[in-house]
C-alpha atoms as a PDB file:
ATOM      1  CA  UNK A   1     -79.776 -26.390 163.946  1.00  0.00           C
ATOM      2  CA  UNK A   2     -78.001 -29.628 163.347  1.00  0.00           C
ATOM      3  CA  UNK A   3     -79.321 -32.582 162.880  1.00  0.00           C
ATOM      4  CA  UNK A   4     -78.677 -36.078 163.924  1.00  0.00           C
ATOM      5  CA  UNK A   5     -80.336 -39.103 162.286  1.00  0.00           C
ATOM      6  CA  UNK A   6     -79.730 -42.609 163.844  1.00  0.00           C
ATOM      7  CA  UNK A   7     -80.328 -45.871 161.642  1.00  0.00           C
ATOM      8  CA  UNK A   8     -80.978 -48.172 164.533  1.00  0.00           C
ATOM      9  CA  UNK A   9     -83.014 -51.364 165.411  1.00  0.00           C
ATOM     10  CA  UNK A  10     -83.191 -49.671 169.291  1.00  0.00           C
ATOM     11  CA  UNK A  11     -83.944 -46.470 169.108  1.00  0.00           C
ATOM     12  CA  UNK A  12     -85.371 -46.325 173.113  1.00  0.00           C
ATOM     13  CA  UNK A  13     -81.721 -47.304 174.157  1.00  0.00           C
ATOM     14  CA  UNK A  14     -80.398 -44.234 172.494  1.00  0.00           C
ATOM     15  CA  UNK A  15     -82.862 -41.792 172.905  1.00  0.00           C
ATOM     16  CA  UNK A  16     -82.570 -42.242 176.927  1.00  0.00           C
ATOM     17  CA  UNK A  17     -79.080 -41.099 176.715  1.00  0.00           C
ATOM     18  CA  UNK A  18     -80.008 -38.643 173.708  1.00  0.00           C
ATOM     19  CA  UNK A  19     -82.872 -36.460 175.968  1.00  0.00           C
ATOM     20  CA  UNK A  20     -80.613 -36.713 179.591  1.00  0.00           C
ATOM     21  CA  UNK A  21     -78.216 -34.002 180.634  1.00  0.00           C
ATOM     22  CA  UNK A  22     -76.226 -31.366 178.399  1.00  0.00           C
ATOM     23  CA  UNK A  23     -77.471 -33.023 175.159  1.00  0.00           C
ATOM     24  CA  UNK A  24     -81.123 -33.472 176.410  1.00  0.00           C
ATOM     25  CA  UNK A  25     -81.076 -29.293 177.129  1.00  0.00           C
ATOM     26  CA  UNK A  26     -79.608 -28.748 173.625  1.00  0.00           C
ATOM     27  CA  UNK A  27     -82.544 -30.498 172.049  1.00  0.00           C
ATOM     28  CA  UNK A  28     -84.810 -28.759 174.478  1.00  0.00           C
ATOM     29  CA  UNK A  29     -83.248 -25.649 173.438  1.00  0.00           C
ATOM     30  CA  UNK A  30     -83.557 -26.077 169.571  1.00  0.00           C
ATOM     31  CA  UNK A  31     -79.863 -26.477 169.047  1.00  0.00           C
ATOM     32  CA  UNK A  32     -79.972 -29.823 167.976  1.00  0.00           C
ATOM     33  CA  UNK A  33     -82.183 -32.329 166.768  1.00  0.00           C
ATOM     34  CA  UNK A  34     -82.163 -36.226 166.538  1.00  0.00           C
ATOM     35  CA  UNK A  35     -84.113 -38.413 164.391  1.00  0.00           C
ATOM     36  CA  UNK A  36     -84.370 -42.268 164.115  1.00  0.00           C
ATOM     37  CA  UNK A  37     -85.063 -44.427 161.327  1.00  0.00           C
ATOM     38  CA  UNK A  38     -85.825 -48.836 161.898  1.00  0.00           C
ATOM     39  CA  UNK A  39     -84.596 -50.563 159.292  1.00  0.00           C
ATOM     40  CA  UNK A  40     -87.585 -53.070 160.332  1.00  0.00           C
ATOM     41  CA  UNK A  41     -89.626 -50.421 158.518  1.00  0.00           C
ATOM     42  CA  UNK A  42     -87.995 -50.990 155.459  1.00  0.00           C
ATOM     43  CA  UNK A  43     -88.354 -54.796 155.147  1.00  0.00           C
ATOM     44  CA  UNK A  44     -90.267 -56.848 152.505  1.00  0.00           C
ATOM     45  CA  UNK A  45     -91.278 -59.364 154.999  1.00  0.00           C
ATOM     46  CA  UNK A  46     -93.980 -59.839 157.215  1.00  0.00           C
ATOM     47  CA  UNK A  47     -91.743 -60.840 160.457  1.00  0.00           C
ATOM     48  CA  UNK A  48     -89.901 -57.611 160.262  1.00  0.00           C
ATOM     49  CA  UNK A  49     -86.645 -59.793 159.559  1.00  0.00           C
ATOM     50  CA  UNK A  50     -83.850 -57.757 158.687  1.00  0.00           C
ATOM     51  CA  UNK A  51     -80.531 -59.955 158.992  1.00  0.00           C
ATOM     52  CA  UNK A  52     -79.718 -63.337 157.371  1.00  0.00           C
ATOM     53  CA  UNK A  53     -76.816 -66.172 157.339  1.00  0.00           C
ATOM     54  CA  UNK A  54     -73.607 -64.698 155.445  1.00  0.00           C
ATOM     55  CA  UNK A  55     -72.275 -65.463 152.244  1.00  0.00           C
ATOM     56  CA  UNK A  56     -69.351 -67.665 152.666  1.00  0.00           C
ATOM     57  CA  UNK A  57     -70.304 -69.625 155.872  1.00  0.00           C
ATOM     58  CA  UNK A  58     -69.261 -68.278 159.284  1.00  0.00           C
ATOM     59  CA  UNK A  59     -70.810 -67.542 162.810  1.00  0.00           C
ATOM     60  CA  UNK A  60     -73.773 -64.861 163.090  1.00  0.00           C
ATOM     61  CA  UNK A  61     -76.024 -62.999 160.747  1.00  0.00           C
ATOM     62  CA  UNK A  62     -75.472 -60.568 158.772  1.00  0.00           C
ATOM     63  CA  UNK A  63     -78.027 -57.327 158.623  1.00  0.00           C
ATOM     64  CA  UNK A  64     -79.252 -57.157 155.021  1.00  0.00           C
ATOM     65  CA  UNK A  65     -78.490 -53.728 152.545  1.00  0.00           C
ATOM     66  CA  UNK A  66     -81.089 -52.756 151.324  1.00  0.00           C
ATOM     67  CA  UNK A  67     -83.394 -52.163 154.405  1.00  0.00           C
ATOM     68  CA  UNK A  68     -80.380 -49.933 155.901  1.00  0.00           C
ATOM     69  CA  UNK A  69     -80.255 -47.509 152.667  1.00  0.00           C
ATOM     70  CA  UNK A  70     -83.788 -47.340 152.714  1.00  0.00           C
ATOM     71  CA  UNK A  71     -83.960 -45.874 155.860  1.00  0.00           C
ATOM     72  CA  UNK A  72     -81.129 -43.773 155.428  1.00  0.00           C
ATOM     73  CA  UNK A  73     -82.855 -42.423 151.901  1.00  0.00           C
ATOM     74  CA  UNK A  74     -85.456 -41.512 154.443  1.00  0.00           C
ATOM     75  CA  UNK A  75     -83.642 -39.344 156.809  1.00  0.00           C
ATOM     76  CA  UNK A  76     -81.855 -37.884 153.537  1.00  0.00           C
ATOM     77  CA  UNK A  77     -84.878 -36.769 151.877  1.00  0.00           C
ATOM     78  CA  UNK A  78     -84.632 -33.278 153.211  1.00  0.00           C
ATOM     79  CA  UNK A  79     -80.784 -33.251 154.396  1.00  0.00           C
ATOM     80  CA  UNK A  80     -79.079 -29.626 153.077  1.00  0.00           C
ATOM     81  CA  UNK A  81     -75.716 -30.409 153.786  1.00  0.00           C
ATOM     82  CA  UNK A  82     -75.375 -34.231 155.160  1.00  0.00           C
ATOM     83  CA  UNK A  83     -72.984 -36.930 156.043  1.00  0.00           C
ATOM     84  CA  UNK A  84     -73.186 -40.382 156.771  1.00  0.00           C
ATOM     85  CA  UNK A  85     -70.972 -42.005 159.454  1.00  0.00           C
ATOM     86  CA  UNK A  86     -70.224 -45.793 158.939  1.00  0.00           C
ATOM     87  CA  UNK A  87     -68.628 -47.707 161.880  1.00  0.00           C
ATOM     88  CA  UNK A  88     -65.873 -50.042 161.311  1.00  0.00           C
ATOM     89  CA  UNK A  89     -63.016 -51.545 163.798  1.00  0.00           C
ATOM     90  CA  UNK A  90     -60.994 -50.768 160.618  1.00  0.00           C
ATOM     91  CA  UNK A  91     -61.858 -47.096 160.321  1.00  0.00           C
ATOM     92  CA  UNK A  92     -59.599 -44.125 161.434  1.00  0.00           C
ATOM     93  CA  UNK A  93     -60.446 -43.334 165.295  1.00  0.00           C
ATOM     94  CA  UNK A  94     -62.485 -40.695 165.871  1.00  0.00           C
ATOM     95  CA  UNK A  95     -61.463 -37.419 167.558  1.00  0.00           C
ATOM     96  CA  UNK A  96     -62.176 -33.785 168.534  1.00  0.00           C
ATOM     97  CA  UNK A  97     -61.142 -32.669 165.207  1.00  0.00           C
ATOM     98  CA  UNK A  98     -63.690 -34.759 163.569  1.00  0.00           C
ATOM     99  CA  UNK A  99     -65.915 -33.304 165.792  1.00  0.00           C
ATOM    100  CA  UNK A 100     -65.225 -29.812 164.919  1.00  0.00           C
ATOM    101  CA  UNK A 101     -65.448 -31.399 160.978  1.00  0.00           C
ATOM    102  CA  UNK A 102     -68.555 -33.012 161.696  1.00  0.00           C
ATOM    103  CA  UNK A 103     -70.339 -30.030 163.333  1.00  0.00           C
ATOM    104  CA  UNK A 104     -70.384 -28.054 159.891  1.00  0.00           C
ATOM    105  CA  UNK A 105     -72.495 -30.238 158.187  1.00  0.00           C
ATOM    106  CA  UNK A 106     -76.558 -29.575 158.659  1.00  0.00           C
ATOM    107  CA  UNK A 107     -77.258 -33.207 158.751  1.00  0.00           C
ATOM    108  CA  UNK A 108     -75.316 -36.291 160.378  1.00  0.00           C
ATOM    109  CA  UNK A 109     -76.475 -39.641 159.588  1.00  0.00           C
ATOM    110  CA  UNK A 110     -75.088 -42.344 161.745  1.00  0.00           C
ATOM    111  CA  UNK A 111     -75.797 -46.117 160.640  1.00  0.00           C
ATOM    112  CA  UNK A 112     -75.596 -48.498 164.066  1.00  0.00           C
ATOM    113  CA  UNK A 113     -75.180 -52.137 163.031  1.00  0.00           C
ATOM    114  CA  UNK A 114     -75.766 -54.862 164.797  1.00  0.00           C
ATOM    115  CA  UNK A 115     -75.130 -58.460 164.338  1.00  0.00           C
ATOM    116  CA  UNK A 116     -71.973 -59.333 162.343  1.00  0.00           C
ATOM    117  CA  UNK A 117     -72.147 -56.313 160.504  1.00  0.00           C
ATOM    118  CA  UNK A 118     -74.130 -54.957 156.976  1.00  0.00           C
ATOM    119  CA  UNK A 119     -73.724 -56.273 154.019  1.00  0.00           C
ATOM    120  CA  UNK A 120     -70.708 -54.302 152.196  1.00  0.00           C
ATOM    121  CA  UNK A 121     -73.482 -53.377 149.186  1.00  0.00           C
ATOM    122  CA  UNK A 122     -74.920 -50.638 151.557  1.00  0.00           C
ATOM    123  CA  UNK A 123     -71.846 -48.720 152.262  1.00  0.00           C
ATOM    124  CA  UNK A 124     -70.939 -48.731 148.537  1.00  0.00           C
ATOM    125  CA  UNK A 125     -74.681 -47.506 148.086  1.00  0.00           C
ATOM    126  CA  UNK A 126     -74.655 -44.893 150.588  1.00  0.00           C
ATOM    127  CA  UNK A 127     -71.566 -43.293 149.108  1.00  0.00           C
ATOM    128  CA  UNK A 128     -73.520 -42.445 146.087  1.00  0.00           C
ATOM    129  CA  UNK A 129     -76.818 -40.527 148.225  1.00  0.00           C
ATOM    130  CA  UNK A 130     -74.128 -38.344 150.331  1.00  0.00           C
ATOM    131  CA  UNK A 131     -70.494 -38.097 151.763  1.00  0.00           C
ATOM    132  CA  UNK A 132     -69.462 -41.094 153.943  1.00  0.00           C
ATOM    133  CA  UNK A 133     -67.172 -40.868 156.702  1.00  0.00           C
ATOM    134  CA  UNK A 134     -65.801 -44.207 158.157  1.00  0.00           C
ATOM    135  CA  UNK A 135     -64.979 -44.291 162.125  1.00  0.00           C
ATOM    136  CA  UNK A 136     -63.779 -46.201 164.625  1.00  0.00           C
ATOM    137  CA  UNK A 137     -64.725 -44.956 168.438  1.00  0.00           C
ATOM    138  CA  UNK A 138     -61.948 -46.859 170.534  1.00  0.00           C
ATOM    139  CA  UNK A 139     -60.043 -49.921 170.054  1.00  0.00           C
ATOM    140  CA  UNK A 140     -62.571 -51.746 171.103  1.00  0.00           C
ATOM    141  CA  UNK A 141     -65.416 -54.041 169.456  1.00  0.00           C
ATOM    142  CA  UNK A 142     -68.777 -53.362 170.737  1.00  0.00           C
ATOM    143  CA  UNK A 143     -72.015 -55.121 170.048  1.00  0.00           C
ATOM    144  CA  UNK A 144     -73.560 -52.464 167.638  1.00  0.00           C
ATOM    145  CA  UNK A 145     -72.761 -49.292 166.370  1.00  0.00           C
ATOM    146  CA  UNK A 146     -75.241 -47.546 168.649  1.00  0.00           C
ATOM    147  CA  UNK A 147     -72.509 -46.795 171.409  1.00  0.00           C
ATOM    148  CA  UNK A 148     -70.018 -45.256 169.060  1.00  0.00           C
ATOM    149  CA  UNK A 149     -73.185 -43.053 167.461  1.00  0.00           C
ATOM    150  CA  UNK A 150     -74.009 -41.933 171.161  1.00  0.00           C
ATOM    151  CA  UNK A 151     -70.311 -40.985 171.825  1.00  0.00           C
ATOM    152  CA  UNK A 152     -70.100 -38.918 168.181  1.00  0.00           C
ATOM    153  CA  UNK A 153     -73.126 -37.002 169.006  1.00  0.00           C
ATOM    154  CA  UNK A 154     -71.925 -36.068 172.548  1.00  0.00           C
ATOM    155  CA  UNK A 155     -68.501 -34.914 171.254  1.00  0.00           C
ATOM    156  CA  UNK A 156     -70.397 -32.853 168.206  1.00  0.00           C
ATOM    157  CA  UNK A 157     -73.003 -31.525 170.253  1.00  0.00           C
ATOM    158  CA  UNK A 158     -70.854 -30.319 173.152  1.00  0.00           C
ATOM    159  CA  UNK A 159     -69.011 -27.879 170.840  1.00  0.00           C
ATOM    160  CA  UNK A 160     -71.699 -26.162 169.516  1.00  0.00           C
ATOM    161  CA  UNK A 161     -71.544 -22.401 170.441  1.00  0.00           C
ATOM    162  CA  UNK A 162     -74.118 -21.884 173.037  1.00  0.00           C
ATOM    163  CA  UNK A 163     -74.341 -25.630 174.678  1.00  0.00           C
ATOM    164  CA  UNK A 164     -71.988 -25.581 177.325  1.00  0.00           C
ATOM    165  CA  UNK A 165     -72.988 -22.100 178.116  1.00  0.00           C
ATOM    166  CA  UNK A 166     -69.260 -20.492 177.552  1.00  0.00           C
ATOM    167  CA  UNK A 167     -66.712 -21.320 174.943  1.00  0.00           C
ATOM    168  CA  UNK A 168     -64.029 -21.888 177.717  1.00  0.00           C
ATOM    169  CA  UNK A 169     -66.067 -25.261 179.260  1.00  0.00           C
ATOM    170  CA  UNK A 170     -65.174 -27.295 176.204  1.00  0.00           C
ATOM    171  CA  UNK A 171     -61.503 -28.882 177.621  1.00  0.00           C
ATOM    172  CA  UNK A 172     -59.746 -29.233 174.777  1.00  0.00           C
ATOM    173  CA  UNK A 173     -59.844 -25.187 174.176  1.00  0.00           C
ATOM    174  CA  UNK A 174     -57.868 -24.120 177.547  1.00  0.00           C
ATOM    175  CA  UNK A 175     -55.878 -25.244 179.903  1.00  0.00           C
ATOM    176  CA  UNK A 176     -57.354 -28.510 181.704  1.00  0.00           C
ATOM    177  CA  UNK A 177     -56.002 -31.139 183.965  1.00  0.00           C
ATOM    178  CA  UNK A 178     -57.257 -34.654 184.139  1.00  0.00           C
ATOM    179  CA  UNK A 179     -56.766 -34.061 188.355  1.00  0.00           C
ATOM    180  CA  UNK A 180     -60.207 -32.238 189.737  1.00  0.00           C
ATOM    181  CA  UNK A 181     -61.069 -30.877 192.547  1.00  0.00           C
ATOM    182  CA  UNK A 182     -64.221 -29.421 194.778  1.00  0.00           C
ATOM    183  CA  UNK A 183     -65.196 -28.798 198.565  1.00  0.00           C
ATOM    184  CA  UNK A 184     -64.082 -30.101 201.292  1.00  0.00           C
ATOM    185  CA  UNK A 185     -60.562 -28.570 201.440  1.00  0.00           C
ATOM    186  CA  UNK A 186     -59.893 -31.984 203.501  1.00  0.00           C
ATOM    187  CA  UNK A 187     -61.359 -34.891 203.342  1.00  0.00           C
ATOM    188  CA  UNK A 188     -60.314 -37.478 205.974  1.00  0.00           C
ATOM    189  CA  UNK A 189     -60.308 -40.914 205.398  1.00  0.00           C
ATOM    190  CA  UNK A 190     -59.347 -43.657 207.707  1.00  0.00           C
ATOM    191  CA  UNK A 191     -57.296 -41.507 210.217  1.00  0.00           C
ATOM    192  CA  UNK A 192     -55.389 -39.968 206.695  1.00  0.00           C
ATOM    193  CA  UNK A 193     -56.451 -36.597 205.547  1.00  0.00           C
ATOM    194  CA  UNK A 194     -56.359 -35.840 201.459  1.00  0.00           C
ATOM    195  CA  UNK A 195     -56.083 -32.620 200.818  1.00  0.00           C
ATOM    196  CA  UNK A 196     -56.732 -30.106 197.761  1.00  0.00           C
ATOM    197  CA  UNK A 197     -53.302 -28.986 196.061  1.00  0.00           C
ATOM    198  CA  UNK A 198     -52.384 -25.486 197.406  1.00  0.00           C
ATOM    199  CA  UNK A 199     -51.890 -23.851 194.235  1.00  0.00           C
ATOM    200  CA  UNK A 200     -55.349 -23.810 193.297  1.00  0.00           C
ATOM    201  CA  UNK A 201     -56.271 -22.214 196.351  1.00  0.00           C
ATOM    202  CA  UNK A 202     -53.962 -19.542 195.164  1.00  0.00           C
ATOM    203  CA  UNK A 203     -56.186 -17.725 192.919  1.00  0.00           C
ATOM    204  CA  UNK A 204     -52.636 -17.244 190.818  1.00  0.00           C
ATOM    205  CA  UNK A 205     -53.892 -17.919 187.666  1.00  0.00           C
ATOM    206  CA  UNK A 206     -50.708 -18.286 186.012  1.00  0.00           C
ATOM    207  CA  UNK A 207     -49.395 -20.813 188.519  1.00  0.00           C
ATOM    208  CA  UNK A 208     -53.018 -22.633 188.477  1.00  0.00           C
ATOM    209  CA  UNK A 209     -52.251 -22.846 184.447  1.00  0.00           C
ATOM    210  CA  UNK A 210     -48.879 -24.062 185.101  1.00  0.00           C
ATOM    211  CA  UNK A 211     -49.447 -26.600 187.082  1.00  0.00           C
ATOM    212  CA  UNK A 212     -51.944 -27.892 184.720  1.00  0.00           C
ATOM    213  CA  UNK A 213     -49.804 -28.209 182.119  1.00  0.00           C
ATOM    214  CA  UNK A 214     -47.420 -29.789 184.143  1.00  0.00           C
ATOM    215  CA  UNK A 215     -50.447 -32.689 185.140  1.00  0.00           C
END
């Protein structure tokens, strides 16, 4: 069973989308697990403070080190086979061949920031307790790392044997079209009818696979 460990400061926001749909089954279904780990509970203060104004001057706060590899020592402490993902605008974008990577490990650890970012210290740390793997998910910037860890899971988890039931359902492993279609045969729409392409009423496979391709 693989396991997925989130370092995050919300872990209801995640674990709506984590227990919903094809993922939420998997869980269900012992296939995967997912963990989560508050920095908060690795503070030294009483107010549960984990960021502070950056070194150098500039907008924002920064979330402090050593709360982060605490709680990522945590969900190490019985990891077989683990990695850590780090999130960085920087990093090399993520894709279904990292997700294939990724799904051979035992343990996935994925650190969500927040704010303007950890402090540096903690990635150089965390590259000592396991291997670290540093992603981008899209070009764009988003306001923590808990969106990119949702959309890593989801691609991992999804191509797991067993999950989508057959092998075939994961798109990237036949012949798929980014054009769908389902019942009606005809939909009509303000006096204009839109009709279903008449090859994939065929039942001609190789003609159905051509035109794919061709999409």
């Amino acid at each position: 069973m693989l396991k997925f460990h989130l370092i995050t400061l919300f872990q209801d926001a995640c674990d709506a989308y984590l227990s919903a749909s094809i993922i939420g089954r998997a869980r269900k279904e012992k296939k995967i697990s997912v963990s989560y780990q508050s920095p908060r509970d690795f503070v030294e203060n009483k107010w549960g403070k984990v960021d502070e104004r950056p070194y150098g001057g500039g907008p924002g706060m920064v979330m402090q080190a050593m709360p982060v590899i605490k709680a990522t020592e945590k969900a190490l402490k019985k990891a077989k086979k683990p990695v850590v993902i780090w999130f960085s605008p920087s990093g090399k974008q993520f894709t279904n061949k990292d997700a294939d990577k990724l799904a051979k490990y035992t343990d996935v650890v994925l650190i969500c920031g927040r704010y303007e970012g950890i402090d540096e210290r903690a990635k150089k740390i965390l590259k000592t307790l396991a291997p670290l793997k540093e992603f981008a998910v899209g070009e764009a910037v988003y306001t923590g790392g808990e969106v990119p860890s949702l959309a890593i899971a989801d691609a991992i988890t999804r191509r797991l044997p067993g999950v989508l039931g057959k092998d075939a359902s994961v798109e990237e492993r036949r012949i798929a079209s980014s054009a769908v279609y389902t019942r009606p045969e005809t939909i009509l729409y303000k006096k204009k009818s839109y009709r279903v392409p008449k090859v994939l009423q065929t039942g001609h496979h190789a003609k159905i696979d051509k035109w794919r391709k061709e999409m």
